[in-house]
PDB file of N, CA and C in Angstrom:
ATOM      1  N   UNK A   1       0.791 -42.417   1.207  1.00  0.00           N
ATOM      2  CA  UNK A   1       0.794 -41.209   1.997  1.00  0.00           C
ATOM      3  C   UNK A   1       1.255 -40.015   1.162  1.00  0.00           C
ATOM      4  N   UNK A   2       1.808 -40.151   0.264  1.00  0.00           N
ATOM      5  CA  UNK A   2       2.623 -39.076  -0.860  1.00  0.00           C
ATOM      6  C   UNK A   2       1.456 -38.716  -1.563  1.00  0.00           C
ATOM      7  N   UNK A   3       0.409 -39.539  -1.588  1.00  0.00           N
ATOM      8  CA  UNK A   3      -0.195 -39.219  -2.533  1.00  0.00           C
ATOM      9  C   UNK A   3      -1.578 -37.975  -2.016  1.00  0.00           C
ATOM     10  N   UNK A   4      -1.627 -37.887  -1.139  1.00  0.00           N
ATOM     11  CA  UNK A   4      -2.638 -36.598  -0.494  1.00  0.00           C
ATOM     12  C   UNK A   4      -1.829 -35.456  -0.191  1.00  0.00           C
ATOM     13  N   UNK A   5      -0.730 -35.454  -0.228  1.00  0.00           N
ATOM     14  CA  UNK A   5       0.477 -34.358  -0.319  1.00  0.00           C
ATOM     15  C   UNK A   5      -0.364 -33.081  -1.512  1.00  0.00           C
ATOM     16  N   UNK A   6      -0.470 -31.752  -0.880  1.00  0.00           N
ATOM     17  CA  UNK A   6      -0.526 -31.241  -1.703  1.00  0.00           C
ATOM     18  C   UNK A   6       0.368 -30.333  -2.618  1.00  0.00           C
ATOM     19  N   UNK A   7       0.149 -30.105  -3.896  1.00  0.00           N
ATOM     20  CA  UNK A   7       1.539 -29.795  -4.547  1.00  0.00           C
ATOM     21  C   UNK A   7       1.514 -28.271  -4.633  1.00  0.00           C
ATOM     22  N   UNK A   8       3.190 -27.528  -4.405  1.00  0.00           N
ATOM     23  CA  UNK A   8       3.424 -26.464  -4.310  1.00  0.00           C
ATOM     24  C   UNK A   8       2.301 -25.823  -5.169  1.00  0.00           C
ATOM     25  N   UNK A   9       2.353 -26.150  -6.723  1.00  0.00           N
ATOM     26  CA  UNK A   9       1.418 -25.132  -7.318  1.00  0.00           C
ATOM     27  C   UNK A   9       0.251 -25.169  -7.046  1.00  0.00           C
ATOM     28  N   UNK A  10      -0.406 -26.295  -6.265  1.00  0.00           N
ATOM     29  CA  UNK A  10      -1.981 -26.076  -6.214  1.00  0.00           C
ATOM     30  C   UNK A  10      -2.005 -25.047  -4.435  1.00  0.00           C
ATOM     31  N   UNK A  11      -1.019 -24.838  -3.916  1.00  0.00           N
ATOM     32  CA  UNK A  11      -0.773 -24.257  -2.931  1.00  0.00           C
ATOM     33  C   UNK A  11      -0.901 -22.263  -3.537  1.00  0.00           C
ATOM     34  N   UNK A  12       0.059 -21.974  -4.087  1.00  0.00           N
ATOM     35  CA  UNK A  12       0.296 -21.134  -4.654  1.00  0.00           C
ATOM     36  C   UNK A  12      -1.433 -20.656  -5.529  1.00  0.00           C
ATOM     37  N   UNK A  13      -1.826 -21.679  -6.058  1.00  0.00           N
ATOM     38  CA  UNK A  13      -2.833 -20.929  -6.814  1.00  0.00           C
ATOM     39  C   UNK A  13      -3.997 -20.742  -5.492  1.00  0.00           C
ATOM     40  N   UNK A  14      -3.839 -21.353  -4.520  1.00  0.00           N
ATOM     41  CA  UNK A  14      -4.746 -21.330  -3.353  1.00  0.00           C
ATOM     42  C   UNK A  14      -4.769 -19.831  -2.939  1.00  0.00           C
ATOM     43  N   UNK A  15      -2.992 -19.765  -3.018  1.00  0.00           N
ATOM     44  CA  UNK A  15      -2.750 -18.067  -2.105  1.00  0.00           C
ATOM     45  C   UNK A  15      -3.373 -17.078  -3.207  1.00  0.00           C
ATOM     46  N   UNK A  16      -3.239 -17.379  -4.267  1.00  0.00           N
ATOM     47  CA  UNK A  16      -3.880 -16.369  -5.428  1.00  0.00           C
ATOM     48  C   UNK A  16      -4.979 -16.248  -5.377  1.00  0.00           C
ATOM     49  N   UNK A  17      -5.968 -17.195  -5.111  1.00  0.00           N
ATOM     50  CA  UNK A  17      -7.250 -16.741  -4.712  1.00  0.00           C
ATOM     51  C   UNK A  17      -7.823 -15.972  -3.764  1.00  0.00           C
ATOM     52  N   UNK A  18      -6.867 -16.115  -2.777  1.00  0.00           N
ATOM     53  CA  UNK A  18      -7.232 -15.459  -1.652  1.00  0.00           C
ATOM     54  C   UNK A  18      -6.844 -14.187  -1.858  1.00  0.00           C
ATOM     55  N   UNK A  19      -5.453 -13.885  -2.576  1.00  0.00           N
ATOM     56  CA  UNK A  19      -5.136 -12.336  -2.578  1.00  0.00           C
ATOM     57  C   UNK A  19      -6.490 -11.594  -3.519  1.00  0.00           C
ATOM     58  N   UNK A  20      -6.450 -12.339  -4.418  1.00  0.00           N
ATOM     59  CA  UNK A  20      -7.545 -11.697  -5.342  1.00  0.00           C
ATOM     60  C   UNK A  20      -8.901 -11.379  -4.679  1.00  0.00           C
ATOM     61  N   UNK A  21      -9.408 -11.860  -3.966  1.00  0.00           N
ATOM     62  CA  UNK A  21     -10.205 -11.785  -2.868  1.00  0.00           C
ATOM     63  C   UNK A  21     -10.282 -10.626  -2.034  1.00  0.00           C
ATOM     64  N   UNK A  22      -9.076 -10.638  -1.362  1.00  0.00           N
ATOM     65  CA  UNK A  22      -8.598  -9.713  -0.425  1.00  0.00           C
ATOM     66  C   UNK A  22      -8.513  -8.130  -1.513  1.00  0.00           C
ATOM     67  N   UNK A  23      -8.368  -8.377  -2.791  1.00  0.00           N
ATOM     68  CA  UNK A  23      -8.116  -7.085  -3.506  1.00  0.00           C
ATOM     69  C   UNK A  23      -9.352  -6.626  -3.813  1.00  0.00           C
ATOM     70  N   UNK A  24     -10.294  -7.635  -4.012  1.00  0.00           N
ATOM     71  CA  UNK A  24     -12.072  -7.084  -4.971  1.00  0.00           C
ATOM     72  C   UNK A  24     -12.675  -6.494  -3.701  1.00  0.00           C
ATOM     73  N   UNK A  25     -12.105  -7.115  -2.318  1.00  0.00           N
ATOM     74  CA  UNK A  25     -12.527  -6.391  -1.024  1.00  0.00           C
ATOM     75  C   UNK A  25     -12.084  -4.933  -1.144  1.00  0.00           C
ATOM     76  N   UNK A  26     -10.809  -5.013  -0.833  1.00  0.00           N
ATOM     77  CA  UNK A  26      -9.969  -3.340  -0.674  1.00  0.00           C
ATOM     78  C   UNK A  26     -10.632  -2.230  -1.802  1.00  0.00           C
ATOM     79  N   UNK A  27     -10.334  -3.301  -2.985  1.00  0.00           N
ATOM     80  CA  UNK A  27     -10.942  -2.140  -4.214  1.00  0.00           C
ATOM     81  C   UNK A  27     -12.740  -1.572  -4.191  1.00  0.00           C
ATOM     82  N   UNK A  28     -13.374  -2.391  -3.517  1.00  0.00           N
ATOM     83  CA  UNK A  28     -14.947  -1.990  -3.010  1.00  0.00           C
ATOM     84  C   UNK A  28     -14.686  -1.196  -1.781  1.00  0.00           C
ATOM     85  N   UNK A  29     -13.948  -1.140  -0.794  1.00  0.00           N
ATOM     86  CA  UNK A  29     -13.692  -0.243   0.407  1.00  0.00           C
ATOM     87  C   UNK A  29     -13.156   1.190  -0.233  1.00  0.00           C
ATOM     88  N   UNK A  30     -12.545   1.403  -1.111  1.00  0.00           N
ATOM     89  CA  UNK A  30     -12.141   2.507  -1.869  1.00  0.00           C
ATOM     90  C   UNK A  30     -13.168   3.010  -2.485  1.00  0.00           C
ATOM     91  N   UNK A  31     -14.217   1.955  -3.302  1.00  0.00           N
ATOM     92  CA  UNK A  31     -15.266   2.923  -4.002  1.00  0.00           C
ATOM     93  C   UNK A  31     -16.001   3.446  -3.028  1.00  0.00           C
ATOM     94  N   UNK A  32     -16.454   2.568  -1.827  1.00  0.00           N
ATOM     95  CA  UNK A  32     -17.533   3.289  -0.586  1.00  0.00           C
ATOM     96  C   UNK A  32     -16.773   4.635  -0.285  1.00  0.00           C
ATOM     97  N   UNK A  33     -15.265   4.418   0.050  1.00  0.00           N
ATOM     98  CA  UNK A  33     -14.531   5.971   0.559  1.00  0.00           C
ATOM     99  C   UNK A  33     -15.084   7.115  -0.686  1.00  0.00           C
ATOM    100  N   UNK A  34     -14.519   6.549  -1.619  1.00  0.00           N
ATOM    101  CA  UNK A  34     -14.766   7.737  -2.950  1.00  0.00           C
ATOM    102  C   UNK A  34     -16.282   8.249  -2.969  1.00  0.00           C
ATOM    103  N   UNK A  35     -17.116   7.399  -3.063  1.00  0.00           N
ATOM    104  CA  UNK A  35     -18.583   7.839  -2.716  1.00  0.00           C
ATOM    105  C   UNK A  35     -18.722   8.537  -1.488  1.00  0.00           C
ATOM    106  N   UNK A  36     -18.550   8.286  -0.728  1.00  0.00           N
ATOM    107  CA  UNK A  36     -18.440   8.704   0.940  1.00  0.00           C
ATOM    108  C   UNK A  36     -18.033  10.553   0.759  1.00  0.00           C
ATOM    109  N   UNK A  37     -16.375  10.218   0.479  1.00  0.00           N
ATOM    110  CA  UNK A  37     -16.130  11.772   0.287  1.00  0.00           C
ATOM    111  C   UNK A  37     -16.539  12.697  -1.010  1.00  0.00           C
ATOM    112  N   UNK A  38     -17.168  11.857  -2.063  1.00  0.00           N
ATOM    113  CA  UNK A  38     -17.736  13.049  -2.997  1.00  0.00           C
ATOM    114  C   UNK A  38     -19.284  13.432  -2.429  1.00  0.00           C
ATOM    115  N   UNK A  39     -20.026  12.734  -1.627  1.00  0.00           N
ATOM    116  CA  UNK A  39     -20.840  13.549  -0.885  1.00  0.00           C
ATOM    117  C   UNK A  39     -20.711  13.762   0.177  1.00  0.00           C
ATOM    118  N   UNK A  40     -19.749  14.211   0.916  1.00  0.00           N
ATOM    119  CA  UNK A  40     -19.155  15.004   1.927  1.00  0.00           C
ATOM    120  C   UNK A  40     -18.812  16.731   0.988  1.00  0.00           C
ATOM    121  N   UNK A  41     -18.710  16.225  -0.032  1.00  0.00           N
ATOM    122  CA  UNK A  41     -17.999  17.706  -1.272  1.00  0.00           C
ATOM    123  C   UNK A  41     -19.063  17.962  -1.888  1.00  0.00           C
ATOM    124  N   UNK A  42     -20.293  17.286  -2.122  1.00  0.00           N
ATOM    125  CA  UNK A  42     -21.268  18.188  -2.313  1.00  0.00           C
ATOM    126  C   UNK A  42     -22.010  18.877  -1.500  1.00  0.00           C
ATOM    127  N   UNK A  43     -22.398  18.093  -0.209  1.00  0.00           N
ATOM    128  CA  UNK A  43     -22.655  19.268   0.646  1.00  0.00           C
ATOM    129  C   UNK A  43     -21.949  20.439   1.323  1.00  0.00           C
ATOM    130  N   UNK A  44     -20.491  20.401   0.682  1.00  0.00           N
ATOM    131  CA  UNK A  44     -19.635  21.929   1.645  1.00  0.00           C
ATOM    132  C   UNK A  44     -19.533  22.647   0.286  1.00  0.00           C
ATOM    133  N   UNK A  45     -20.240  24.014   0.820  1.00  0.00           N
ATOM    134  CA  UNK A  45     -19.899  25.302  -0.457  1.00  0.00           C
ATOM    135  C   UNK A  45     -18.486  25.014  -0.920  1.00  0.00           C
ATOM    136  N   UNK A  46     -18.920  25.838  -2.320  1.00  0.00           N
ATOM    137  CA  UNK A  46     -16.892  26.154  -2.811  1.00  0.00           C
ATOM    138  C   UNK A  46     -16.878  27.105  -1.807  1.00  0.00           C
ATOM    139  N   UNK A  47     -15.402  27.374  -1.791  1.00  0.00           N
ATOM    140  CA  UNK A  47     -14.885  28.623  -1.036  1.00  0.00           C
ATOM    141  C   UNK A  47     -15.230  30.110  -2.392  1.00  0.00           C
ATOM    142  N   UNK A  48     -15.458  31.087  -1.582  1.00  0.00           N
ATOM    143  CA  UNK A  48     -15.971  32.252  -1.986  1.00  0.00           C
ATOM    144  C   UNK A  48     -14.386  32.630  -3.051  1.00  0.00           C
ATOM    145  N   UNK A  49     -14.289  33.297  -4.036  1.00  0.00           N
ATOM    146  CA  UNK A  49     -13.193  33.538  -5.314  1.00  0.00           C
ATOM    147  C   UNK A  49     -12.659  34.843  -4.399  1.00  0.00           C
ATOM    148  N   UNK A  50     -11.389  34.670  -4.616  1.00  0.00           N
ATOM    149  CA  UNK A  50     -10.416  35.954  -4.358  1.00  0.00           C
ATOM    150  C   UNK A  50     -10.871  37.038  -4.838  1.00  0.00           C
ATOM    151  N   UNK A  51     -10.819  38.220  -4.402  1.00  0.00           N
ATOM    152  CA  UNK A  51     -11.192  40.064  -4.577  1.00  0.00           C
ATOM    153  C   UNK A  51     -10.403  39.753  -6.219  1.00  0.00           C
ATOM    154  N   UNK A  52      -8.739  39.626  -6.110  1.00  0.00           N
ATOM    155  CA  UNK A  52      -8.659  40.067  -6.847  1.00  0.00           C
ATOM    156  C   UNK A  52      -7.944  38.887  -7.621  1.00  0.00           C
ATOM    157  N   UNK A  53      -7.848  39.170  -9.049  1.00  0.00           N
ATOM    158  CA  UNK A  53      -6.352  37.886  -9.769  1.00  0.00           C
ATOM    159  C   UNK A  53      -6.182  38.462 -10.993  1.00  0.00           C
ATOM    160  N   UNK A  54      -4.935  37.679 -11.347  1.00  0.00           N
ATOM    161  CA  UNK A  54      -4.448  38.288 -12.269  1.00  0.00           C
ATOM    162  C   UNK A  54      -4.293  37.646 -13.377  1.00  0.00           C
ATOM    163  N   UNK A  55      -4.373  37.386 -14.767  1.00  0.00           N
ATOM    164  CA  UNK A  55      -4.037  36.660 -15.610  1.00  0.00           C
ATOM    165  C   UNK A  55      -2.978  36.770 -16.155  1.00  0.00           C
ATOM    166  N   UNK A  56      -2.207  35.754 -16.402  1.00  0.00           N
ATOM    167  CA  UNK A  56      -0.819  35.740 -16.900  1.00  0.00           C
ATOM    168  C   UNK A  56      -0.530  35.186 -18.551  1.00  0.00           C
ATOM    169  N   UNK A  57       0.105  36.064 -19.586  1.00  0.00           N
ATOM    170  CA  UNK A  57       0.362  35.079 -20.924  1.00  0.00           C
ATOM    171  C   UNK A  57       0.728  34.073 -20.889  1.00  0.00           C
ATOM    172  N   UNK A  58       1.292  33.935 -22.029  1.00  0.00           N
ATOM    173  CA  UNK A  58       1.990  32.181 -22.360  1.00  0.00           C
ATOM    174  C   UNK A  58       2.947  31.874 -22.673  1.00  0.00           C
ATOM    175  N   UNK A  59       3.981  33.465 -23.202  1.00  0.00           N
ATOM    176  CA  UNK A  59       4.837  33.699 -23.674  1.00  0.00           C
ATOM    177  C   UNK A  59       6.224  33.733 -22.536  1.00  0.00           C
ATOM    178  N   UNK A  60       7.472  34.217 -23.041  1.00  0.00           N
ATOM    179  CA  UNK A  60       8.406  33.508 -22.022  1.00  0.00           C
ATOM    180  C   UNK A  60       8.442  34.693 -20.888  1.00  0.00           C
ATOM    181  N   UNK A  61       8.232  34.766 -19.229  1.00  0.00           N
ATOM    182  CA  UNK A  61       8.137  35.374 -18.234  1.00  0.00           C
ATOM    183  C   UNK A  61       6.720  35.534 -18.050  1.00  0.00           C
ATOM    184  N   UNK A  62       5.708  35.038 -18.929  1.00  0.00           N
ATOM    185  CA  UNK A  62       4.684  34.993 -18.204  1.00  0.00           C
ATOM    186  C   UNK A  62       4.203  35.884 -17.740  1.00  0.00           C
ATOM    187  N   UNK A  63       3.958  37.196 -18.706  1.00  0.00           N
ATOM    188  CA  UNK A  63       3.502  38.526 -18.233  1.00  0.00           C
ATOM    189  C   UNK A  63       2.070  38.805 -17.755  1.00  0.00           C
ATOM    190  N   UNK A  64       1.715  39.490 -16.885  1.00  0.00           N
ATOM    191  CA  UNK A  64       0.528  39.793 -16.566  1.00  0.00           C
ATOM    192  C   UNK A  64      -0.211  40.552 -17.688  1.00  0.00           C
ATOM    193  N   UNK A  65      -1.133  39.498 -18.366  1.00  0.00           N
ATOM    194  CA  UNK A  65      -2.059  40.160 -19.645  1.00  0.00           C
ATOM    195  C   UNK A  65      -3.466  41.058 -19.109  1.00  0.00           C
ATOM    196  N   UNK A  66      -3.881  40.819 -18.020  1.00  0.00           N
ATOM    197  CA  UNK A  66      -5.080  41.706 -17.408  1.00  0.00           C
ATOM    198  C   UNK A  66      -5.162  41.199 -15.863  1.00  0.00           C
ATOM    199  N   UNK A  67      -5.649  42.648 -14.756  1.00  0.00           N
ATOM    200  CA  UNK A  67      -6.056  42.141 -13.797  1.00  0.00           C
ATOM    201  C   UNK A  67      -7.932  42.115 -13.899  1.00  0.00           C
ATOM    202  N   UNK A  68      -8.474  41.007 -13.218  1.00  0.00           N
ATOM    203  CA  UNK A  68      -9.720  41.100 -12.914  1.00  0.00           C
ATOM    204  C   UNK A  68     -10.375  40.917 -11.737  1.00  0.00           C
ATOM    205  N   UNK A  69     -11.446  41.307 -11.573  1.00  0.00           N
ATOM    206  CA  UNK A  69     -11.785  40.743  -9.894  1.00  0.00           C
ATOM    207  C   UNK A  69     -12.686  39.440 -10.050  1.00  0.00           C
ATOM    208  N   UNK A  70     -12.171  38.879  -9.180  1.00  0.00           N
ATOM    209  CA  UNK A  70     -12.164  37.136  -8.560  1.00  0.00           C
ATOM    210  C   UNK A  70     -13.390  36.634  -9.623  1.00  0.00           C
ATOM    211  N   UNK A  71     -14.388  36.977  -9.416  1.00  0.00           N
ATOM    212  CA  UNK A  71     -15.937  36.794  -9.501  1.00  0.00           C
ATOM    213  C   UNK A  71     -15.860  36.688 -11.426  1.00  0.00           C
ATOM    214  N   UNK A  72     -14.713  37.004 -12.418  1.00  0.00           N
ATOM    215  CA  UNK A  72     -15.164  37.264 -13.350  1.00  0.00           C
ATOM    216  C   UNK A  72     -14.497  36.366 -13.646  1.00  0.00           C
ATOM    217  N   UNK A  73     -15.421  35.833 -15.200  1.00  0.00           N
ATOM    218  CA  UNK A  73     -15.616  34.638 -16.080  1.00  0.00           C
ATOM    219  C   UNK A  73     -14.798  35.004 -17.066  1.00  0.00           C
ATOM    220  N   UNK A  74     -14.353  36.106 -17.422  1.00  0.00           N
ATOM    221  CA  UNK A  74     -13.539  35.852 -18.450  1.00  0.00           C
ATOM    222  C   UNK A  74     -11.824  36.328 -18.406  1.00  0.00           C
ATOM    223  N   UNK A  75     -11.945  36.162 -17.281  1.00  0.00           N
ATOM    224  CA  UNK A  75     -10.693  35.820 -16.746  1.00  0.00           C
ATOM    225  C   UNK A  75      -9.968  34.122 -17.199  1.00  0.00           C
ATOM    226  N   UNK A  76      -8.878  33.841 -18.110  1.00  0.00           N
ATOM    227  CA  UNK A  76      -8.284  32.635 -18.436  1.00  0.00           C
ATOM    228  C   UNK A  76      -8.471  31.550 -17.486  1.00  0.00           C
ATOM    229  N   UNK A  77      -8.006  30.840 -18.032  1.00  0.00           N
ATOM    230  CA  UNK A  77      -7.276  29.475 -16.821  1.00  0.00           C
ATOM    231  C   UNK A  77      -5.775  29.882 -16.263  1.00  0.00           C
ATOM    232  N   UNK A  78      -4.659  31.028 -16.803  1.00  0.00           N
ATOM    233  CA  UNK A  78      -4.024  31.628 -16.038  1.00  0.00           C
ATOM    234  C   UNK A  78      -3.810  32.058 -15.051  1.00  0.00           C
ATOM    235  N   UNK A  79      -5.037  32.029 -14.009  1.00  0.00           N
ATOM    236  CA  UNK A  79      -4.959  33.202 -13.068  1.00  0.00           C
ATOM    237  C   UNK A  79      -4.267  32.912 -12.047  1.00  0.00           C
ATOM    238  N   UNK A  80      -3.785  33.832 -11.198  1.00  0.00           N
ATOM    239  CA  UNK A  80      -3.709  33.549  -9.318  1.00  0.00           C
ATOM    240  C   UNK A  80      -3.863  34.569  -8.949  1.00  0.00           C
ATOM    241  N   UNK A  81      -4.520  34.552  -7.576  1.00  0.00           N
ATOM    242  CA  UNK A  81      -5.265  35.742  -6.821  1.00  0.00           C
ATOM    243  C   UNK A  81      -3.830  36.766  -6.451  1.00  0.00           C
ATOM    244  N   UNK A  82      -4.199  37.948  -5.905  1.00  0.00           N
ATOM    245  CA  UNK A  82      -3.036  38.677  -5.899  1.00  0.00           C
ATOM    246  C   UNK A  82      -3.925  39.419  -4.929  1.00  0.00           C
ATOM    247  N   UNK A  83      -3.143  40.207  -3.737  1.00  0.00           N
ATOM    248  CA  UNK A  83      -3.967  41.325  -2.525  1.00  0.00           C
ATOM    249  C   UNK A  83      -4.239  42.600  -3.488  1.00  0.00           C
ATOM    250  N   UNK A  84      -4.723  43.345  -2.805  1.00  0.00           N
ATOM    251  CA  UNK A  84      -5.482  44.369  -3.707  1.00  0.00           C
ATOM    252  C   UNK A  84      -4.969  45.530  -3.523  1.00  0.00           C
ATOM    253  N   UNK A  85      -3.793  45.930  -2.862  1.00  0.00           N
ATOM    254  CA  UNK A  85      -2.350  46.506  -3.181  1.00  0.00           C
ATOM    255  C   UNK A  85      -1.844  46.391  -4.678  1.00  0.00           C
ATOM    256  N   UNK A  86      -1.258  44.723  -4.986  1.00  0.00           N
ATOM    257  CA  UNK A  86      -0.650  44.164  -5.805  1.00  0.00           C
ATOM    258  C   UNK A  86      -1.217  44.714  -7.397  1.00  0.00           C
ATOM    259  N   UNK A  87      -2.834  44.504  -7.146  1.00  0.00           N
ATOM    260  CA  UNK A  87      -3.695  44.896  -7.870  1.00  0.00           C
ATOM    261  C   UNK A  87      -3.924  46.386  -8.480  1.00  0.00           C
ATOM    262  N   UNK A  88      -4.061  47.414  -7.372  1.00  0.00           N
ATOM    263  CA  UNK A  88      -3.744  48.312  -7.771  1.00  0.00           C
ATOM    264  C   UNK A  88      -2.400  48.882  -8.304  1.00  0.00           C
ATOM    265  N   UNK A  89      -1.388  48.583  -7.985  1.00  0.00           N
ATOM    266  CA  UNK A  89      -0.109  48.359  -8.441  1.00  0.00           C
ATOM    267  C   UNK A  89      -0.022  48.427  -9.790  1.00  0.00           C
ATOM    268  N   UNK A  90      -0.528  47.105 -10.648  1.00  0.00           N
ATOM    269  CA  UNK A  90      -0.442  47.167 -12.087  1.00  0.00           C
ATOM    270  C   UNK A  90      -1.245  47.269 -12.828  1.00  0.00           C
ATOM    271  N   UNK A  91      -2.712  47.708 -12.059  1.00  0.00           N
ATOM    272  CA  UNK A  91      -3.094  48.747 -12.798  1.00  0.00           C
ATOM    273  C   UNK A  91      -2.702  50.049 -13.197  1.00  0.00           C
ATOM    274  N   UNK A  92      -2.130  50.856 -11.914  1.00  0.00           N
ATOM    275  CA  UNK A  92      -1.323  52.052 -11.974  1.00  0.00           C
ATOM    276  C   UNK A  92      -0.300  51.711 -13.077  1.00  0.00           C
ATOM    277  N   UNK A  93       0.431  50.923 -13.352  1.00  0.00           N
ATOM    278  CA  UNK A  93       1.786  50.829 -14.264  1.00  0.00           C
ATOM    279  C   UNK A  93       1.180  50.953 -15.656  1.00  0.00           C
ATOM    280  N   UNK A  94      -0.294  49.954 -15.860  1.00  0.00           N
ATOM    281  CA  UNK A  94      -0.993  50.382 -17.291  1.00  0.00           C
ATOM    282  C   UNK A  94      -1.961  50.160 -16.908  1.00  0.00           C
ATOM    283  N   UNK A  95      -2.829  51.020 -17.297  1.00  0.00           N
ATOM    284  CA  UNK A  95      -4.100  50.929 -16.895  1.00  0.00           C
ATOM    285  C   UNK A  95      -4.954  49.751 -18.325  1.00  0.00           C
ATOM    286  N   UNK A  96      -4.498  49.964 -18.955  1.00  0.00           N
ATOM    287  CA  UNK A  96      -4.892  48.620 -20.107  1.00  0.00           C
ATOM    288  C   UNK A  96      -5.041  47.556 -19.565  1.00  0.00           C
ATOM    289  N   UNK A  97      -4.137  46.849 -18.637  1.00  0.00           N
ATOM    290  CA  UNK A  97      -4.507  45.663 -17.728  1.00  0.00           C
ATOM    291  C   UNK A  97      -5.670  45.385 -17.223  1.00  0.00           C
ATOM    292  N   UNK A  98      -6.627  46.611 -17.344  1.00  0.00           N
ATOM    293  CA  UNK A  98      -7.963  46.208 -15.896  1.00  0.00           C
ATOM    294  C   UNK A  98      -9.299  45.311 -17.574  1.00  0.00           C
ATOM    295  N   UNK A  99      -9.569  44.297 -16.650  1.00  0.00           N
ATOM    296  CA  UNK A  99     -10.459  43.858 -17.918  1.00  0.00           C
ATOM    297  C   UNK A  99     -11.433  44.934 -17.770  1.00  0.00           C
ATOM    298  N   UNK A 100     -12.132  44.541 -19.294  1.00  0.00           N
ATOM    299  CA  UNK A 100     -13.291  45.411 -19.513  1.00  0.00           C
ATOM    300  C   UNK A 100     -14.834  45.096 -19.587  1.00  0.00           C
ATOM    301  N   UNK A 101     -14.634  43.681 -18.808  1.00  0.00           N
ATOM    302  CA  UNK A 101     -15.727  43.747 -18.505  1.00  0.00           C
ATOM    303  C   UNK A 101     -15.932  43.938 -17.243  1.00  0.00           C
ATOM    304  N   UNK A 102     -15.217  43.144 -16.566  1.00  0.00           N
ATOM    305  CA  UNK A 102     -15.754  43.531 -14.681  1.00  0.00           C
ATOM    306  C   UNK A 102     -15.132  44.770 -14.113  1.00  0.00           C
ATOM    307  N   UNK A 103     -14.216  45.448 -14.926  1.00  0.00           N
ATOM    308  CA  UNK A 103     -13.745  46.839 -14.091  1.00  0.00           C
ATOM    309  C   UNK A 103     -13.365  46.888 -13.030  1.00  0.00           C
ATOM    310  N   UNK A 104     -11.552  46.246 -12.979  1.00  0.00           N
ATOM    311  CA  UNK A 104     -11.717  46.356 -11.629  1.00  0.00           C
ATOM    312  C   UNK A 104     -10.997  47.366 -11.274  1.00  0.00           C
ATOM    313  N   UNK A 105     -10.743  48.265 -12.103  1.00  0.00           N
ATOM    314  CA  UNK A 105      -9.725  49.840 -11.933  1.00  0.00           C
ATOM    315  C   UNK A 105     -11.054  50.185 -11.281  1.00  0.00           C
ATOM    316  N   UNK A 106     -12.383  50.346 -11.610  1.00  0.00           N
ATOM    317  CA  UNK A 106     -13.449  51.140 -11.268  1.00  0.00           C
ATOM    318  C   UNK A 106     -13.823  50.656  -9.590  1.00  0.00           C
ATOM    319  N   UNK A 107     -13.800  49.463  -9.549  1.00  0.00           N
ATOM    320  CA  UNK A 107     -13.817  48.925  -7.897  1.00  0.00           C
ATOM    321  C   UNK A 107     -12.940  49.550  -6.992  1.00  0.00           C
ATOM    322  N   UNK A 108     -11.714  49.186  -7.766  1.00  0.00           N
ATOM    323  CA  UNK A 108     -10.458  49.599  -6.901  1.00  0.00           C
ATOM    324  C   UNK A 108     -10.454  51.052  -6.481  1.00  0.00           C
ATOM    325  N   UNK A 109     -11.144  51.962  -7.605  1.00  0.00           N
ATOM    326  CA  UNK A 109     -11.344  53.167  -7.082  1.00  0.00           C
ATOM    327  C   UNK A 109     -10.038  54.332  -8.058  1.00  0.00           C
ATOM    328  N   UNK A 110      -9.855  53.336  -9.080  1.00  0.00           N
ATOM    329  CA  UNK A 110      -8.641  54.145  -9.988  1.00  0.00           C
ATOM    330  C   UNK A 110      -8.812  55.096 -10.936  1.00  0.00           C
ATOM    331  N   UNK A 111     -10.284  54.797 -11.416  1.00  0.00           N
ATOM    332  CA  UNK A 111     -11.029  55.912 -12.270  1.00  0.00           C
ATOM    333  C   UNK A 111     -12.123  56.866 -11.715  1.00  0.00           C
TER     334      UNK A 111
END
């Protein structure tokens, strides 16, 4: 009768199969989600770019090196949008800040 006894480790490697199982499941339910919501994100527009932002250096306080409006490309990876108060603001303090390509002293109505 001892001898159809099954032994702890062949028990244990039993439960291991099954978890592993249970994981190649979960981890395929995650790729369907991930697929699922990256075309849920291709069909919704980006959101439209802020009026205005500002680019900031690299140096210590992180000074505002130019403002530009939203829409422009050569604006850094620095930026964050700022209201268009804020905007006119430091342009008024230097007008050197407004980039030169999208003009946004000229939008804003500063020149």
């Amino acid at each position: 009768m001892n001898e159809s006894r099954v032994s702890r480790l062949d028990l244990l490697r039993f439960l291991e199969r099954v978890q592993e199982r249970d994981l190649a499941r979960t981890r395929q339910w995650i790729e369907q989600e991930e697929r699922r919501l990256a075309e849920v994100a291709s069909r919704t527009p980006p959101p439209p770019p802020p009026d205005w932002v500002v680019e900031r250096g690299i140096g210590v306080g992180h000074q505002v090196v130019a403002v530009h409006q939203g829409w422009c490309r050569m604006a850094g990876r620095r930026v964050h949008p700022v209201p268009r108060d804020e905007a006119l603001r430091l342009i008024g303090e230097d007008t050197g800040r407004a980039c030169q390509q999208c003009r946004p002293d000229t939008e804003l109505g500063v020149l």
